[in-house]
Each structure stands twice: as C-alpha cells, then as structure tokens.
Protein backbone atom coordinates (compact mmCIF):
# COMPACT_ATOMS: atom_id res chain seq x y z
CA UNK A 1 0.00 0.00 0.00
CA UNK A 2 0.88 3.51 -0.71
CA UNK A 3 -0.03 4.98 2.35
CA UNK A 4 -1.96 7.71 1.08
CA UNK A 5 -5.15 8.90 0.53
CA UNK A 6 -7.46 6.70 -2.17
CA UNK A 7 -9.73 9.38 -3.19
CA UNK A 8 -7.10 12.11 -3.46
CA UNK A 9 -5.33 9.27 -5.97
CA UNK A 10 -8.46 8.25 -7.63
CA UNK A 11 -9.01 12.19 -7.97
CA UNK A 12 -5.88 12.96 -9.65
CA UNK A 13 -6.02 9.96 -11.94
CA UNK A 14 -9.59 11.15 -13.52
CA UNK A 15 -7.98 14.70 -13.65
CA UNK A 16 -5.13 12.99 -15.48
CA UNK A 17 -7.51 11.22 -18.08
CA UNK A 18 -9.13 14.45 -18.47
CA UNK A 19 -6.76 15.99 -19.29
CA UNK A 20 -6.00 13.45 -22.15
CA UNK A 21 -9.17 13.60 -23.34
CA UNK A 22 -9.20 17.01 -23.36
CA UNK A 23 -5.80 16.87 -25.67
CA UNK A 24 -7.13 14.55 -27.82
CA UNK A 25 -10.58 16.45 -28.44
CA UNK A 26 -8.60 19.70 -29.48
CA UNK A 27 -5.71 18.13 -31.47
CA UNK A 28 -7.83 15.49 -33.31
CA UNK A 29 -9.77 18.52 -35.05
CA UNK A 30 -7.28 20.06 -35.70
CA UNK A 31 -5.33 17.93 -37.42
CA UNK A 32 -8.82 16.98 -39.13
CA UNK A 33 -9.32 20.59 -40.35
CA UNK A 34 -5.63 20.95 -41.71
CA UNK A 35 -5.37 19.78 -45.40
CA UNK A 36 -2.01 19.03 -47.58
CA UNK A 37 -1.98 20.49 -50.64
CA UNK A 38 -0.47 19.02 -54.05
CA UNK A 39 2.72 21.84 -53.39
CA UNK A 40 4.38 21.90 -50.08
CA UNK A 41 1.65 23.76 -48.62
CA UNK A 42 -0.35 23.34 -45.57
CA UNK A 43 -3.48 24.47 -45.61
CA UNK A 44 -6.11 25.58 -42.54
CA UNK A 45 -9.42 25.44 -42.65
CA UNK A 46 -10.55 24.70 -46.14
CA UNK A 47 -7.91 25.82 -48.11
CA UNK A 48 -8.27 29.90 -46.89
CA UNK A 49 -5.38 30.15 -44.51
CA UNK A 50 -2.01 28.89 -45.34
CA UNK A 51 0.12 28.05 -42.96
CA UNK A 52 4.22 28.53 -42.97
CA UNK A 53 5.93 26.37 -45.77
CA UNK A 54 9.32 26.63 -44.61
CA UNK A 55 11.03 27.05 -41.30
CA UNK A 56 13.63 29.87 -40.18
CA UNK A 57 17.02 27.84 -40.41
CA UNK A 58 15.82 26.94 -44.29
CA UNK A 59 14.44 30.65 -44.63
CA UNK A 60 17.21 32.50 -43.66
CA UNK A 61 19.91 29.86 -43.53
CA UNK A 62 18.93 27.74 -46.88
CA UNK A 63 19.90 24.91 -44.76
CA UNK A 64 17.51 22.12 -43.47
CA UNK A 65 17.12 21.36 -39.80
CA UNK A 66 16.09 18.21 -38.10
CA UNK A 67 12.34 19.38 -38.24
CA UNK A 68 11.94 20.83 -41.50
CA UNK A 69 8.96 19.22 -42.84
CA UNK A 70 7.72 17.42 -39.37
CA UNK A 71 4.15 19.87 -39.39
CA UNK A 72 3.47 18.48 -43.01
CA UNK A 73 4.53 14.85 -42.63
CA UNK A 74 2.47 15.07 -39.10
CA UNK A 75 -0.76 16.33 -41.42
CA UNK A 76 -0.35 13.92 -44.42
CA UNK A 77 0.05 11.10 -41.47
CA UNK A 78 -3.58 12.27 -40.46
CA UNK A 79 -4.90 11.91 -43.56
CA UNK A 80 -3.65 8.58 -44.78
CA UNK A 81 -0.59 9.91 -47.29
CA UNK A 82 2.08 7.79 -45.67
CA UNK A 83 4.14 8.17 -49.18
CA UNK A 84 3.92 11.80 -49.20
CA UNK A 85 4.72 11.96 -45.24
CA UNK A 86 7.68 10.22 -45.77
CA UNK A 87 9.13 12.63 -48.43
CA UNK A 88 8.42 15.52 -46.15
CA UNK A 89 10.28 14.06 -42.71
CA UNK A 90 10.24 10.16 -42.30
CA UNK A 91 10.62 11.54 -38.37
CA UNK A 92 7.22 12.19 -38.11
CA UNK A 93 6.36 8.70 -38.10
CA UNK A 94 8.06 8.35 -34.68
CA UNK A 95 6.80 11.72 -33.08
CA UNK A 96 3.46 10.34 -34.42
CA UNK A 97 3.09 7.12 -33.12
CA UNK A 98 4.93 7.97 -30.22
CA UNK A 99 2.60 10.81 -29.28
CA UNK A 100 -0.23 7.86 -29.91
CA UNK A 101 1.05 5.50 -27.69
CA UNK A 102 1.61 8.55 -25.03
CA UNK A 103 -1.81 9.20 -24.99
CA UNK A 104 -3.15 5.02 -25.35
CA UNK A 105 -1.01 4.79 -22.08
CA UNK A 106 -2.12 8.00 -20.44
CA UNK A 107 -5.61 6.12 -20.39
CA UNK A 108 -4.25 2.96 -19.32
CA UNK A 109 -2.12 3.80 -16.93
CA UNK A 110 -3.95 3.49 -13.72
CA UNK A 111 -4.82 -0.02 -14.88
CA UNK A 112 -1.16 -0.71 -15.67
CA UNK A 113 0.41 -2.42 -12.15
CA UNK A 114 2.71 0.31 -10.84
CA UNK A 115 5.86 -2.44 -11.10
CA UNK A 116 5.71 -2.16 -14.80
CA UNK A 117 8.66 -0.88 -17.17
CA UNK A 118 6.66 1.85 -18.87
CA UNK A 119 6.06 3.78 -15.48
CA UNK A 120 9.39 4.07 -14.86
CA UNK A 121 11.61 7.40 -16.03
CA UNK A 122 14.14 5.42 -17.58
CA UNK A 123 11.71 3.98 -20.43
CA UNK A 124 10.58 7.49 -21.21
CA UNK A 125 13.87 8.92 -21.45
CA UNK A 126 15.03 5.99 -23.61
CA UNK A 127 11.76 6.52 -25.83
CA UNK A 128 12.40 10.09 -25.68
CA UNK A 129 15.84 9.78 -27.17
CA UNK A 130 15.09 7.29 -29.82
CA UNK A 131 12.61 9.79 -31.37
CA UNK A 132 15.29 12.59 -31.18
CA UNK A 133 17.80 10.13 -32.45
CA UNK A 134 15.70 9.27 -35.71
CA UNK A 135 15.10 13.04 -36.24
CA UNK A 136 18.89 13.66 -36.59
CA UNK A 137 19.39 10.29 -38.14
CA UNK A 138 16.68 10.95 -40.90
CA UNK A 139 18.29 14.89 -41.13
CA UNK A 140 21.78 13.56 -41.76
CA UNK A 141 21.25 11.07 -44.18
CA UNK A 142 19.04 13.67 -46.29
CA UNK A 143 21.54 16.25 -46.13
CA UNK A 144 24.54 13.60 -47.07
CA UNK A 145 21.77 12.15 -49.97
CA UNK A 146 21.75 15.87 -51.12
CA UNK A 147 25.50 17.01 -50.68
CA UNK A 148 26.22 13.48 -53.08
C-alpha cells in the first residue's frame, strides 16, 4: 500500500484522463481541419489560410534542420498519405506514433500495475531519445543524400 489517501489518488487519476481527453478532443480537429496540398503547402481550414511552408534555419539559412517538414509529414500522417509523409520528414512517423502511444497509455495507466517498465523514467527517457535520435538520423542522411 501507498499509504496515502485513495480518493485524493483516484481524484488525480480522472484529472489525469481528463486531461488526455481534453488533448485529444482539441488536437484530433485540428489535425482533421488541416489539409495538404499538391505543393508543399499546408493548408487551414478549407484551403483559406495557409500556414508557414518553410522554417527559419531553411528561410534564412537555406539549410535544413532536423524538423523541416515534421508539421506536413504530421498532417499527411492524419490523412492517410504515408508516401507523401515520408518525403516531407520520415521523423514524423516516430513523433506520431509515439505521441499515440503517449496518450493510449495516459488512459491505461492506472490499470497498468505500478511495477511495470513503462512507469518508470528510464523507459521514457530511452523513448524520448530514440525519437530525437531518428530526427537527426533521418536529417543527416538527407543532407549527405543531397551534398552526393
């Protein structure tokens, strides 16, 4: 036993899962309401508003960065374009899922017993790092595939 108070625990947890659901119900729109376009472009809301093609180290730099693309592979993910995703940053795939899984086990997690790996810090930090890893993996070999 933990020692503390059940319904101060049980409280928190259903303010955790709230919170998740909360997440979900403003990101899933949105992601919804964003379209790809047959350019680079991002579009919001129908088509009106478009949103920023390029990021600053490519706009002022003309050099990629680890990210560039990750808001357009991220949208064409939504949508079902896993081709087109890919050409824009194969990372997204991993900040995808991953932020899937984040929220799957935000759900489950007061169901999960407490002994498990994934509650520990050390499986976050490893997940965490994998993602980052892939980013700058994905970024290197694009920018040696370009140099060559």
């Amino acid at each position: 036993m933990s020692g503390g108070n059940p319904y101060q625990e049980k409280k928190a947890t259903s303010v955790n899962i709230g919170a998740v659901f909360v997440c979900v119900g403003l990101l899933v729109p949105f992601l919804l309401s964003v379209k790809p376009n047959d350019d680079e472009s991002v579009y919001l809301l129908g088509g009106d508003v478009r949103l920023p093609g390029k990021c600053y180290s490519r706009g002022y730099f003309d050099v990629d960065c680890p990210g560039c693309g990750l808001t357009r592979s991220i949208v064409c993910i939504s949508h079902g374009q896993w081709n087109r995703a890919a050409g824009f940053n194969i990372g997204g795939f991993a900040i995808y899922f991953g932020a899937v899984f984040f929220l799957v086990y935000s759900v489950c997690a007061p169901w999960i017993s407490p002994c498990h790996l994934m509650h520990g810090r050390r499986f976050w930090t490893i997940l965490i790092w994998v993602m980052l890893g892939l980013l700058i993996g994905q970024w290197l070999v694009r920018s040696f595939a370009i140099v060559v």
